[in-house]
C-alpha atoms as a PDB file:
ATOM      1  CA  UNK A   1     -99.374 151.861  54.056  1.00  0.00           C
ATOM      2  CA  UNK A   2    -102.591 153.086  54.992  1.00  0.00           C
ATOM      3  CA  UNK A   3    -106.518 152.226  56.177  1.00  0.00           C
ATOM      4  CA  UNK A   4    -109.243 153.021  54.496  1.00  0.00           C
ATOM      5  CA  UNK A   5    -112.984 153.197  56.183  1.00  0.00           C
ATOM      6  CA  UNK A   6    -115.629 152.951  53.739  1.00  0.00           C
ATOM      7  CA  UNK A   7    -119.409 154.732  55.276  1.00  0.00           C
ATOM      8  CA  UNK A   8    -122.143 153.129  54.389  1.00  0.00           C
ATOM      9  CA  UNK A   9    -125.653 153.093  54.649  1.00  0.00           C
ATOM     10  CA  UNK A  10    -128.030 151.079  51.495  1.00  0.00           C
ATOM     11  CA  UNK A  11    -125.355 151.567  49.427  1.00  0.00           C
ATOM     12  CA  UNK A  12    -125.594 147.835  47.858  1.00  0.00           C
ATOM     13  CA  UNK A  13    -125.129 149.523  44.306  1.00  0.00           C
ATOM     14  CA  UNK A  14    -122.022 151.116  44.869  1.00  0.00           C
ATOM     15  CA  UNK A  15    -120.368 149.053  47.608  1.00  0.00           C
ATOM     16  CA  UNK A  16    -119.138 146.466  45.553  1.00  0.00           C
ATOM     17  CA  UNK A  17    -116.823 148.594  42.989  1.00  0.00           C
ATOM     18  CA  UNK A  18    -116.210 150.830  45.768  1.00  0.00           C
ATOM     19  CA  UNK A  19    -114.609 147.932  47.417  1.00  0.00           C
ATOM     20  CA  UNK A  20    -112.606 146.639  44.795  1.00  0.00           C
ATOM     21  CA  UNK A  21    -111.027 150.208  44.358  1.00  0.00           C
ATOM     22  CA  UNK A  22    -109.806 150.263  47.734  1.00  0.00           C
ATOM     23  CA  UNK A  23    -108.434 146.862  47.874  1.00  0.00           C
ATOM     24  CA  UNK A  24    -104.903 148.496  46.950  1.00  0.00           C
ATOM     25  CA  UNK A  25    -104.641 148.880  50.559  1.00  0.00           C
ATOM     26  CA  UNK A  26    -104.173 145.844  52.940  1.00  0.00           C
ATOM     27  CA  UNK A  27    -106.923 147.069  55.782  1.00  0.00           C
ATOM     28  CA  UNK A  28    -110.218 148.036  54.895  1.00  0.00           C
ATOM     29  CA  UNK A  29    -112.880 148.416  56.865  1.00  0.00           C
ATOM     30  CA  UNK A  30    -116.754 149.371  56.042  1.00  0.00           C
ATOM     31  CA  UNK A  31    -118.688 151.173  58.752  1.00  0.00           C
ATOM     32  CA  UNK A  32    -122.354 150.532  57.861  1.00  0.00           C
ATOM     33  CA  UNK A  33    -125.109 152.451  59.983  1.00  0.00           C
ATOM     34  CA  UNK A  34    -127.438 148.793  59.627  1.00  0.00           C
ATOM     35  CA  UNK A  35    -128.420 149.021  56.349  1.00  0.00           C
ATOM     36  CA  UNK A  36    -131.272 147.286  54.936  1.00  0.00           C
ATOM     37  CA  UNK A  37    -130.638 146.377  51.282  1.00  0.00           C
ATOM     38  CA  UNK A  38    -127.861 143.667  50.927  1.00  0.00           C
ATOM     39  CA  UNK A  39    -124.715 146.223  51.624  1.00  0.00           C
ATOM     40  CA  UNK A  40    -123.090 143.954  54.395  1.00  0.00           C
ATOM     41  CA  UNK A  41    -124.188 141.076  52.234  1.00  0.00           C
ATOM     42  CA  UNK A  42    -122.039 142.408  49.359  1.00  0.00           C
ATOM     43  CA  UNK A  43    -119.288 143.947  51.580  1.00  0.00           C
ATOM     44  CA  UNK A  44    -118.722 140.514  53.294  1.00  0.00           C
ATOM     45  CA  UNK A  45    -117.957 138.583  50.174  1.00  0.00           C
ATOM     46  CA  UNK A  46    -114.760 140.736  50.124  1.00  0.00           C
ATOM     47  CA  UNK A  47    -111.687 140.653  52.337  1.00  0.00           C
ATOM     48  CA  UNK A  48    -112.329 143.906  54.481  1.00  0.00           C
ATOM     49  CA  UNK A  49    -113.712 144.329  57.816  1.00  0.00           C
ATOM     50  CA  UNK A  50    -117.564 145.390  58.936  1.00  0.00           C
ATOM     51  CA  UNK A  51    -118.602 146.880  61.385  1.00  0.00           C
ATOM     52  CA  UNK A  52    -122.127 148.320  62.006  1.00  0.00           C
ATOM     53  CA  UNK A  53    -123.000 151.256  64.393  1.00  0.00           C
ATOM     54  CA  UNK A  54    -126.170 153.002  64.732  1.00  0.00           C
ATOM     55  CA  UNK A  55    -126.344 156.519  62.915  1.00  0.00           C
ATOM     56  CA  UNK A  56    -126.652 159.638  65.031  1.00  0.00           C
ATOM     57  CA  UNK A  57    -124.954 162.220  62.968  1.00  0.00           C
ATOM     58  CA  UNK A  58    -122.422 162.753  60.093  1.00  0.00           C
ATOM     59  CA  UNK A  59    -119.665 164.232  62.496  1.00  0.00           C
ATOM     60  CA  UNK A  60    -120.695 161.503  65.491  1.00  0.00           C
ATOM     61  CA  UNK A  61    -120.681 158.610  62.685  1.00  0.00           C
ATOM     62  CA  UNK A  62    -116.755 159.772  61.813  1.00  0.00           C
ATOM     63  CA  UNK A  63    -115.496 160.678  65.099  1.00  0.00           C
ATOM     64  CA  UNK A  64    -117.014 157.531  66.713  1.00  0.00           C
ATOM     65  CA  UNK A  65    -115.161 155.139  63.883  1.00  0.00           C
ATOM     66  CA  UNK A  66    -111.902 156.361  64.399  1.00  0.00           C
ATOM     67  CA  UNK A  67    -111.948 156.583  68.276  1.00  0.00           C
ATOM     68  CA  UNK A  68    -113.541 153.027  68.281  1.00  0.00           C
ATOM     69  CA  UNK A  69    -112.632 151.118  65.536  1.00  0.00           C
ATOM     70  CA  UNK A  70    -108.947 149.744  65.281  1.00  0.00           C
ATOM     71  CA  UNK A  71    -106.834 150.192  62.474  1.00  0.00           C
ATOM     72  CA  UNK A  72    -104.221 148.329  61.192  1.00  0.00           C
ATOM     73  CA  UNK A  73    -102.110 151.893  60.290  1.00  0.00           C
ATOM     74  CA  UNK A  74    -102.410 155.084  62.032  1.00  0.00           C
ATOM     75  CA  UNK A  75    -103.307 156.671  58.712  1.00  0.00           C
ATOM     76  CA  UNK A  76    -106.485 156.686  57.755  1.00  0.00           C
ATOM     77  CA  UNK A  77    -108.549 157.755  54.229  1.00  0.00           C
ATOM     78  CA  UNK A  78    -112.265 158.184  54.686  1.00  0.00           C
ATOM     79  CA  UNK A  79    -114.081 156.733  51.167  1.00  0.00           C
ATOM     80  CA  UNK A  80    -117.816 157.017  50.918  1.00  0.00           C
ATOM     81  CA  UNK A  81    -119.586 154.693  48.559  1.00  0.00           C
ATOM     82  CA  UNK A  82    -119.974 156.558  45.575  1.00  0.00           C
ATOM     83  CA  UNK A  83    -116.380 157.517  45.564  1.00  0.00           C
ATOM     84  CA  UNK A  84    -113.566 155.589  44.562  1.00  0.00           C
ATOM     85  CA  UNK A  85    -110.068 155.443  45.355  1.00  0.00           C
ATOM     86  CA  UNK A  86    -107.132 155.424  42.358  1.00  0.00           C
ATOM     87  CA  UNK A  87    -103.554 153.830  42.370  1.00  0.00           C
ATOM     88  CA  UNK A  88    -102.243 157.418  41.998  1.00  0.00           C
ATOM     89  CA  UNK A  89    -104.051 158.858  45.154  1.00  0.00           C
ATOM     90  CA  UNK A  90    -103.298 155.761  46.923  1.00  0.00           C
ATOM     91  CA  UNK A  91     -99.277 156.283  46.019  1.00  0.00           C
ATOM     92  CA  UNK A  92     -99.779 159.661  47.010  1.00  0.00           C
ATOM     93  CA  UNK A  93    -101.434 159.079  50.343  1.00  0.00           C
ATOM     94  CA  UNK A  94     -98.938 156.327  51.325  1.00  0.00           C
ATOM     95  CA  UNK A  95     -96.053 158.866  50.699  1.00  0.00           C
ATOM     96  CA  UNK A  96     -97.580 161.787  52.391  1.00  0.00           C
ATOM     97  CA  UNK A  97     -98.231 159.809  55.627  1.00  0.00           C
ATOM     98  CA  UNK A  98     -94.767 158.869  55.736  1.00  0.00           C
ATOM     99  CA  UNK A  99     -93.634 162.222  55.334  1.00  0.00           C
ATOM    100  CA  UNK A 100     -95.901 162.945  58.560  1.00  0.00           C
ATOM    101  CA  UNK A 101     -95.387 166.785  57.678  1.00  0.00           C
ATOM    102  CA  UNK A 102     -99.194 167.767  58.568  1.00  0.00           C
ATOM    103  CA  UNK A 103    -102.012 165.366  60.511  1.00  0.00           C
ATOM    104  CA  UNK A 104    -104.627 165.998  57.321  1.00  0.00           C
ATOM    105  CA  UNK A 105    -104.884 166.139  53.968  1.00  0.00           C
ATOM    106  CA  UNK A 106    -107.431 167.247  51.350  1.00  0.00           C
ATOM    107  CA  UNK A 107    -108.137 165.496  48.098  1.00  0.00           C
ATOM    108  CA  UNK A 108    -110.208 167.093  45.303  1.00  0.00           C
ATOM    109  CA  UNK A 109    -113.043 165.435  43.645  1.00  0.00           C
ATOM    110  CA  UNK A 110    -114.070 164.749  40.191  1.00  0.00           C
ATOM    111  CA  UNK A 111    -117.756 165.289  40.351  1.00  0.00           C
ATOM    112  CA  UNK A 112    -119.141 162.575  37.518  1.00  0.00           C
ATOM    113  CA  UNK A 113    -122.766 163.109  36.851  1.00  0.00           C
ATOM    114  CA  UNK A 114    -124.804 161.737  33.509  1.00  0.00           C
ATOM    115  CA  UNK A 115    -121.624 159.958  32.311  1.00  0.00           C
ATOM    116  CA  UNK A 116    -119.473 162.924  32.586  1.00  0.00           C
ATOM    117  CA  UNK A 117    -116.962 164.827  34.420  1.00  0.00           C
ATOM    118  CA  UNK A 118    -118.678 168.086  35.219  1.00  0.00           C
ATOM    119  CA  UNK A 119    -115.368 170.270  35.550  1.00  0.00           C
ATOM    120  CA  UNK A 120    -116.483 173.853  35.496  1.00  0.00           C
ATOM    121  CA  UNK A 121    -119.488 173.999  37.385  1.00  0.00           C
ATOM    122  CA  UNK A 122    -118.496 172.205  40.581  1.00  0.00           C
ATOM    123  CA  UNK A 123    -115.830 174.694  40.884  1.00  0.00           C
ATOM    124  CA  UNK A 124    -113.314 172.138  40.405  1.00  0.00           C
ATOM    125  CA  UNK A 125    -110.646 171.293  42.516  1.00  0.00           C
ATOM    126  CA  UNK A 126    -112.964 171.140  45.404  1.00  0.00           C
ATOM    127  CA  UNK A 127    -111.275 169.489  48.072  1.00  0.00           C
ATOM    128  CA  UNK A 128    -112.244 167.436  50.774  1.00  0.00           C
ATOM    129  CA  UNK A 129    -110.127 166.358  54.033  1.00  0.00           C
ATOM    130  CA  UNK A 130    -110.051 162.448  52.923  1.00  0.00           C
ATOM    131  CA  UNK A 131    -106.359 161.256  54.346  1.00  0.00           C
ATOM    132  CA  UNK A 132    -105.350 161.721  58.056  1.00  0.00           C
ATOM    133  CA  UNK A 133    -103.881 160.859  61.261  1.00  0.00           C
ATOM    134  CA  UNK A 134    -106.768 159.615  63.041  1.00  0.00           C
ATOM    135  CA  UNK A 135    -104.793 160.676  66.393  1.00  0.00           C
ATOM    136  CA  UNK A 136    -104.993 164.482  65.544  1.00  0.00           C
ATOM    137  CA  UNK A 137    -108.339 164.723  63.730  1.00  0.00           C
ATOM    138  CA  UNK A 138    -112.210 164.345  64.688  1.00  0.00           C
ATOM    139  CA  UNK A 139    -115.268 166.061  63.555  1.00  0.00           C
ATOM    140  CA  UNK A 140    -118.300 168.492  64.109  1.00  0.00           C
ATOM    141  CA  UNK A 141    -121.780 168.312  63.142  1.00  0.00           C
ATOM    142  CA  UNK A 142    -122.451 171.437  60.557  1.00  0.00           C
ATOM    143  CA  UNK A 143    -125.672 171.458  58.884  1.00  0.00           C
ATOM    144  CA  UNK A 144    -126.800 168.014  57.552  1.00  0.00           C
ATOM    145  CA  UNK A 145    -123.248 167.360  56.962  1.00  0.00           C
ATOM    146  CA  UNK A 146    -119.898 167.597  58.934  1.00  0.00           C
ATOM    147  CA  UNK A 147    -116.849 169.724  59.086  1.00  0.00           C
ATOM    148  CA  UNK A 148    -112.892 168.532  60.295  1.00  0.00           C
ATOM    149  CA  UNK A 149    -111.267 169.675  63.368  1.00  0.00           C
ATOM    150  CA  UNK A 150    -107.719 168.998  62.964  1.00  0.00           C
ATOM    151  CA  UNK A 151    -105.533 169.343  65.936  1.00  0.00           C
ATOM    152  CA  UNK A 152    -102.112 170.897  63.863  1.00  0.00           C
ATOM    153  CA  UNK A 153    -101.543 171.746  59.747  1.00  0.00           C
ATOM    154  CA  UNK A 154    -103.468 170.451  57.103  1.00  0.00           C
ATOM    155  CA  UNK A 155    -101.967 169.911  53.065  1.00  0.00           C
ATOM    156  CA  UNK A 156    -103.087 169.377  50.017  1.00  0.00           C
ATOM    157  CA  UNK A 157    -102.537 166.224  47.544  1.00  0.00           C
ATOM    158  CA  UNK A 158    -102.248 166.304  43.998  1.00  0.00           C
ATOM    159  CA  UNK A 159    -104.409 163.531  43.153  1.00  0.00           C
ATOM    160  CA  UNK A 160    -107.881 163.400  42.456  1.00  0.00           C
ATOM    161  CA  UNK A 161    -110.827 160.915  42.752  1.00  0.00           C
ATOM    162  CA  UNK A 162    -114.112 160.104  40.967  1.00  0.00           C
ATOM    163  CA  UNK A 163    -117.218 160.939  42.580  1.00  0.00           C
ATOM    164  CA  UNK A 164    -120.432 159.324  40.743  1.00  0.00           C
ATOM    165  CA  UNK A 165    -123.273 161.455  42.346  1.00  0.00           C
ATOM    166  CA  UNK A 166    -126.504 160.589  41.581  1.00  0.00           C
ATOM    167  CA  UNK A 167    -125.653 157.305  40.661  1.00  0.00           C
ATOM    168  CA  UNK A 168    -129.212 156.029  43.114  1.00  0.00           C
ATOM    169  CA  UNK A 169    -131.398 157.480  40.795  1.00  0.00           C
ATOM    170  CA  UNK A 170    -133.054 161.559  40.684  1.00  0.00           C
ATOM    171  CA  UNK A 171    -136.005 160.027  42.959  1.00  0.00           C
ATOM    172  CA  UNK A 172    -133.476 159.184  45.072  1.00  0.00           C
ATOM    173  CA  UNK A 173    -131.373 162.412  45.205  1.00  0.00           C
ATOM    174  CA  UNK A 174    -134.590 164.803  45.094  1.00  0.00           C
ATOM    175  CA  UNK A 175    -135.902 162.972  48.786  1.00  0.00           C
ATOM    176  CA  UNK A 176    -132.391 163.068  49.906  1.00  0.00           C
ATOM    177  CA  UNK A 177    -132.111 166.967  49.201  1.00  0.00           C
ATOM    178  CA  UNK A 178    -135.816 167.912  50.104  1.00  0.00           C
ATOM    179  CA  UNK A 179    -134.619 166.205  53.274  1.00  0.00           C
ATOM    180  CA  UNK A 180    -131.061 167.919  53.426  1.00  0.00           C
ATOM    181  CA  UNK A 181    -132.768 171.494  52.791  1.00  0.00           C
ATOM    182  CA  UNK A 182    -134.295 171.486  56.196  1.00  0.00           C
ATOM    183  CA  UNK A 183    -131.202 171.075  58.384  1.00  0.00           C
ATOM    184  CA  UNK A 184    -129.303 173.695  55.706  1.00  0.00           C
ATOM    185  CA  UNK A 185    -132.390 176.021  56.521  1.00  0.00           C
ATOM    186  CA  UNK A 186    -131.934 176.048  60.315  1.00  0.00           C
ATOM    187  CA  UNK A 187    -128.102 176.219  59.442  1.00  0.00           C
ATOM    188  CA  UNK A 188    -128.800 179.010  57.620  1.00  0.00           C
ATOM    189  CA  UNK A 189    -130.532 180.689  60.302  1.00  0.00           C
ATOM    190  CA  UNK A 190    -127.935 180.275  62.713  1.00  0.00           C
ATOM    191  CA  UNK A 191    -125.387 181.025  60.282  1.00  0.00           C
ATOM    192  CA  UNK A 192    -126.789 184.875  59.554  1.00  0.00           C
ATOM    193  CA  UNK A 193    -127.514 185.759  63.371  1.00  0.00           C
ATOM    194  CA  UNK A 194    -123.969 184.387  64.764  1.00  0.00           C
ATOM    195  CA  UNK A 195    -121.317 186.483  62.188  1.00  0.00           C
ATOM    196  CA  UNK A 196    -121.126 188.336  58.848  1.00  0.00           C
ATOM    197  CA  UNK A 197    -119.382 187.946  55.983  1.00  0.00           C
ATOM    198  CA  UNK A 198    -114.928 187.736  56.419  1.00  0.00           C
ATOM    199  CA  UNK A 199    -114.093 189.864  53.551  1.00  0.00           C
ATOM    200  CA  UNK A 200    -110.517 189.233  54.083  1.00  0.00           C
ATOM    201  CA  UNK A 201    -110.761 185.495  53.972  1.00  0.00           C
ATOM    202  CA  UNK A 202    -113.301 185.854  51.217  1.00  0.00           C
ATOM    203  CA  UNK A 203    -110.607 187.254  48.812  1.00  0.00           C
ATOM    204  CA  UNK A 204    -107.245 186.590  50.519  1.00  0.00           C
ATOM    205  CA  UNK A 205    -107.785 183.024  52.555  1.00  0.00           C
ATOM    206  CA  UNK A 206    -104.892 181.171  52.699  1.00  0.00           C
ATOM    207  CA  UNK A 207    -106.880 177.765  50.600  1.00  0.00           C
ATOM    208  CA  UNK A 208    -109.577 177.222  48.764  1.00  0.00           C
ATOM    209  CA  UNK A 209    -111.437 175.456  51.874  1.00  0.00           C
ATOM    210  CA  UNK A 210    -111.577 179.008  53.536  1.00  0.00           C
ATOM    211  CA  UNK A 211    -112.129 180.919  50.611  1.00  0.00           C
ATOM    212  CA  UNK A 212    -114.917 178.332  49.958  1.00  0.00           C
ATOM    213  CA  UNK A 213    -116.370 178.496  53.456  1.00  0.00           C
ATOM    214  CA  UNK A 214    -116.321 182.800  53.201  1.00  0.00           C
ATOM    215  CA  UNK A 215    -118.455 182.492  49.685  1.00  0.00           C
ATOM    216  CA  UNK A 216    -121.137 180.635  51.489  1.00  0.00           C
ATOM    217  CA  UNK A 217    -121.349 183.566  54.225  1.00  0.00           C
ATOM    218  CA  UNK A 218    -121.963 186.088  51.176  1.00  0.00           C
ATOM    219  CA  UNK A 219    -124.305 183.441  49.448  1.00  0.00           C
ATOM    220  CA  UNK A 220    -126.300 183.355  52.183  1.00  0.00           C
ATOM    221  CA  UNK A 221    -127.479 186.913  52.515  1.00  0.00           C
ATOM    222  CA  UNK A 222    -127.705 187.133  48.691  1.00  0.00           C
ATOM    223  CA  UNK A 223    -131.263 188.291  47.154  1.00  0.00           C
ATOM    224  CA  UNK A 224    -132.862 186.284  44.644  1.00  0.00           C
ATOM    225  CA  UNK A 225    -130.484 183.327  45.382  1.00  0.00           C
ATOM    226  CA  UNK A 226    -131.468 180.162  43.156  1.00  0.00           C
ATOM    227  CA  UNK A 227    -131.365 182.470  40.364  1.00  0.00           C
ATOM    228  CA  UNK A 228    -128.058 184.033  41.486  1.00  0.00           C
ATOM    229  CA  UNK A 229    -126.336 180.489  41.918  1.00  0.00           C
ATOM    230  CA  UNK A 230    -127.716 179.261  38.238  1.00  0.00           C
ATOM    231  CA  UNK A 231    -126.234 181.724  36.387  1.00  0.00           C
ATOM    232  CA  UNK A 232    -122.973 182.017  38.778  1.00  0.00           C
ATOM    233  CA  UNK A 233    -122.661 178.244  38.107  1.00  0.00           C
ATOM    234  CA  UNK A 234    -124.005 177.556  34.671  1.00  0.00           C
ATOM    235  CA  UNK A 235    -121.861 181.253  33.174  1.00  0.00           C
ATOM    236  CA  UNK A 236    -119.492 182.143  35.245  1.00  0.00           C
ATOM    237  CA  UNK A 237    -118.129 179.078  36.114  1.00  0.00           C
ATOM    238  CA  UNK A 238    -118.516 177.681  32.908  1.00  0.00           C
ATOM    239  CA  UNK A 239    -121.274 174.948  33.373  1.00  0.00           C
ATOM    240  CA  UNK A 240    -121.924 175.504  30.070  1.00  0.00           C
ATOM    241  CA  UNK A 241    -119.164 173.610  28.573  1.00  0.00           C
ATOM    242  CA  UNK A 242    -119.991 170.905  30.996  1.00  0.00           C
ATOM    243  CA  UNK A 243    -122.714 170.287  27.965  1.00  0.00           C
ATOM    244  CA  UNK A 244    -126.410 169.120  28.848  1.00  0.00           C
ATOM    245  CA  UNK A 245    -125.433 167.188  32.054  1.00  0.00           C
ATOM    246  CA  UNK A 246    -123.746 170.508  33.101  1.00  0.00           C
ATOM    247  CA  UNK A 247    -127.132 172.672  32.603  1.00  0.00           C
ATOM    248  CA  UNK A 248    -128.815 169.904  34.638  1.00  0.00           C
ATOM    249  CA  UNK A 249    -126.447 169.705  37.458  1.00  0.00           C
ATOM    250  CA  UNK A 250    -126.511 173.752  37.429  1.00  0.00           C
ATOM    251  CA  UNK A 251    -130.437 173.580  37.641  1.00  0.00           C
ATOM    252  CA  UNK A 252    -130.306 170.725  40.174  1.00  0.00           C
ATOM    253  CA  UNK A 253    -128.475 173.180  42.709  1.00  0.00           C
ATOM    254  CA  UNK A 254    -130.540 176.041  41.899  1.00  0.00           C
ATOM    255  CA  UNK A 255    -133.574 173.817  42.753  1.00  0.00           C
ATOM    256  CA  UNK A 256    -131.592 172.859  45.827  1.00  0.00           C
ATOM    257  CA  UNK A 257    -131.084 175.847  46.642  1.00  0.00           C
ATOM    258  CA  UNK A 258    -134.770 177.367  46.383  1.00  0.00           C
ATOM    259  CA  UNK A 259    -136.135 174.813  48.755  1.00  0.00           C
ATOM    260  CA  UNK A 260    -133.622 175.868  51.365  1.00  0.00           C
ATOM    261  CA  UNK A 261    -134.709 179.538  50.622  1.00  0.00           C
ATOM    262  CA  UNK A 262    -138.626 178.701  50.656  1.00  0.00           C
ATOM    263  CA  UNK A 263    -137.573 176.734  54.196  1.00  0.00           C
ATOM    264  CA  UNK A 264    -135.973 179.410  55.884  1.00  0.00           C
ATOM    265  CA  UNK A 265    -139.054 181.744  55.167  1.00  0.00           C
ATOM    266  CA  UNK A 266    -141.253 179.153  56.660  1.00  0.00           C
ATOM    267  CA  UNK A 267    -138.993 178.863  59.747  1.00  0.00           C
ATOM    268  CA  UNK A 268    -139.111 182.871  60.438  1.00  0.00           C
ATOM    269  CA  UNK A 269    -142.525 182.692  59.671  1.00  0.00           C
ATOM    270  CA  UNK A 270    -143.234 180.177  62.140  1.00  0.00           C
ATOM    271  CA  UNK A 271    -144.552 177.296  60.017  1.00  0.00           C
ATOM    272  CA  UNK A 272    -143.924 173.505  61.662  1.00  0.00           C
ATOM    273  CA  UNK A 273    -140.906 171.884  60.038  1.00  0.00           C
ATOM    274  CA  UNK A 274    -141.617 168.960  57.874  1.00  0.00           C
ATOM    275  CA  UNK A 275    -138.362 166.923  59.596  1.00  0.00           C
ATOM    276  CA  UNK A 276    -137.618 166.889  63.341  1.00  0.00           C
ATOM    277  CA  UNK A 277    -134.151 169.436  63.832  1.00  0.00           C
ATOM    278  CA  UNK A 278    -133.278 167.725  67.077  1.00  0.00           C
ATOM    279  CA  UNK A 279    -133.472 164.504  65.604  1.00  0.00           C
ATOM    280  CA  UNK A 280    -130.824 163.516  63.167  1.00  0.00           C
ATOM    281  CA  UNK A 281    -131.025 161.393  59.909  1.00  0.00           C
ATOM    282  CA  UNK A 282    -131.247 158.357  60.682  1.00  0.00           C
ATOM    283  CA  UNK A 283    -129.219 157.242  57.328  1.00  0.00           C
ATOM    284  CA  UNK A 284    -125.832 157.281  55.969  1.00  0.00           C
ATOM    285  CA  UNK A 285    -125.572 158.837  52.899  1.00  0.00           C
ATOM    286  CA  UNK A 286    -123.172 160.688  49.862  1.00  0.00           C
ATOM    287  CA  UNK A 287    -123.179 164.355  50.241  1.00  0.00           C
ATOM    288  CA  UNK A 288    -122.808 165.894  46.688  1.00  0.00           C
ATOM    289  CA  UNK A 289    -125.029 169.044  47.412  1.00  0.00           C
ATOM    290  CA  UNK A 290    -122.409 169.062  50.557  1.00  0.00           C
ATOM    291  CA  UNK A 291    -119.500 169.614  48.579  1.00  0.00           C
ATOM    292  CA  UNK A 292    -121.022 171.946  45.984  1.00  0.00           C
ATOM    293  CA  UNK A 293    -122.736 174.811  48.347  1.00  0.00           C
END
């Protein structure tokens, strides 16, 4: 068997059939940074665990909950609130934590946005380290988001699991992402002064999470770049077939991705920053421009 942590922050929308999907396991535990809609309301009608903790960073939040928090199994799967978990990934998990042939695993999402699965232009199977030993594993701040150190191999599973982005509203995801853009513009800056782009990795890495992670070097030092990752997304991924919700997901990023662009300009150019760099967010919240850039 295995844990699963839920992360939470307003998320009283979502938490309730997120809950119920991970209720195939017998220890579940939602780590809310003190929400102020009725989250923990919801949460604690249910028989899981809450805990709150005070929100510093996406890579403190994680690392913190599973140094701190005790589990009832040594395996863990991280769920966010917008996600949920499936009988088949749950089988899947169980058996590949018994195998105990790597500390981490990566699941792939299904990205659903307008009432559909948009396949093509999310580059599906993205994957994302969800299932782990929370011995071996812990995690690093990167951008506005985090990234896995894993102390020993990593796998992949089979099994997939919806994602429901947007599912707060497009109010809600255009403040999250105008907020977002401003930590991926100092990351940005960083980024191109501290290495170039691993050609080798780029074309030869040994998984999609490297080859992923070398595209973002080149993206980065790419000239007219919103337009570049439209048409990348929307024709040569094949966002097209993805119907209307796939050209508005494709123009969603592209959008994304120009206020990142305009926000790196005004950092070289010395212009104040409309958010505070050393400060972090103080919320909790899904990452679907995360997993998509």
């Amino acid at each position: 068997m295995i844990s699963i942590f839920i992360l939470t922050h307003n998320e009283e929308r979502d938490i309730a059939a997120c809950i119920e999907s991970a209720l195939i396991s017998d220890d579940v535990i939602v780590v809310d940074s003190f929400s102020s809609d009725r989250t923990v309301e919801i949460a604690e009608n249910y028989p899981v665990r809450t805990v709150q903790h005070t929100f510093e960073s996406h890579g403190k939040q994680r690392t913190w909950m599973l140094r701190n928090v005790p589990t009832k199994h040594q395996w863990v799967y991280l769920l966010e609130a917008d996600e949920r978990m499936t009988p088949e990934l749950f089988n899947e998990c169980v058996a590949a934590a018994q195998a105990g042939e790597h500390v981490g695993y990566y699941a792939a999402e299904r990205v659903m946005f307008m009432n559909r699965w948009i396949r093509h232009s999310t580059q599906y199977p993205r994957y994302q380290l969800r299932l782990l030993d929370k011995d071996y594993v812990w995690f690093d701040d990167y951008g506005h988001t985090e990234r896995e150190v894993c102390d020993g191999s990593t796998g992949f599973l089979t099994a997939t699991y919806p994602h429901y982005t947007c599912g707060k509203g497009l109010n809600r995801w255009i403040e999250k992402h105008n907020r977002y853009s401003t930590n991926e513009a100092a990351e940005t800056i960083k980024q191109l002064s501290d290495h170039g782009v691993d050609w080798r990795t780029l074309f030869f890495g040994r998984s999609e999470v490297e080859r992923r992670r070398a595209l973002k070097d080149l993206s980065l030092r790419l000239p007219f770049r919103p337009v570049v990752r439209f048409f990348y997304m929307y024709i040569f991924l094949g966002g097209i077939l993805d119907g209307h919700a796939g050209f508005t997901w494709c123009m969603l990023q592209a959008f994304y991705e120009y206020l990142i662009t305009l926000k790196v300009w005004e950092l070289q150019n010395g212009y104040t920053s409309d958010v505070d760099l050393t400060t972090p967010s103080p919320q909790q919240e899904p990452k679907e421009l995360a997993r998509t850039t």
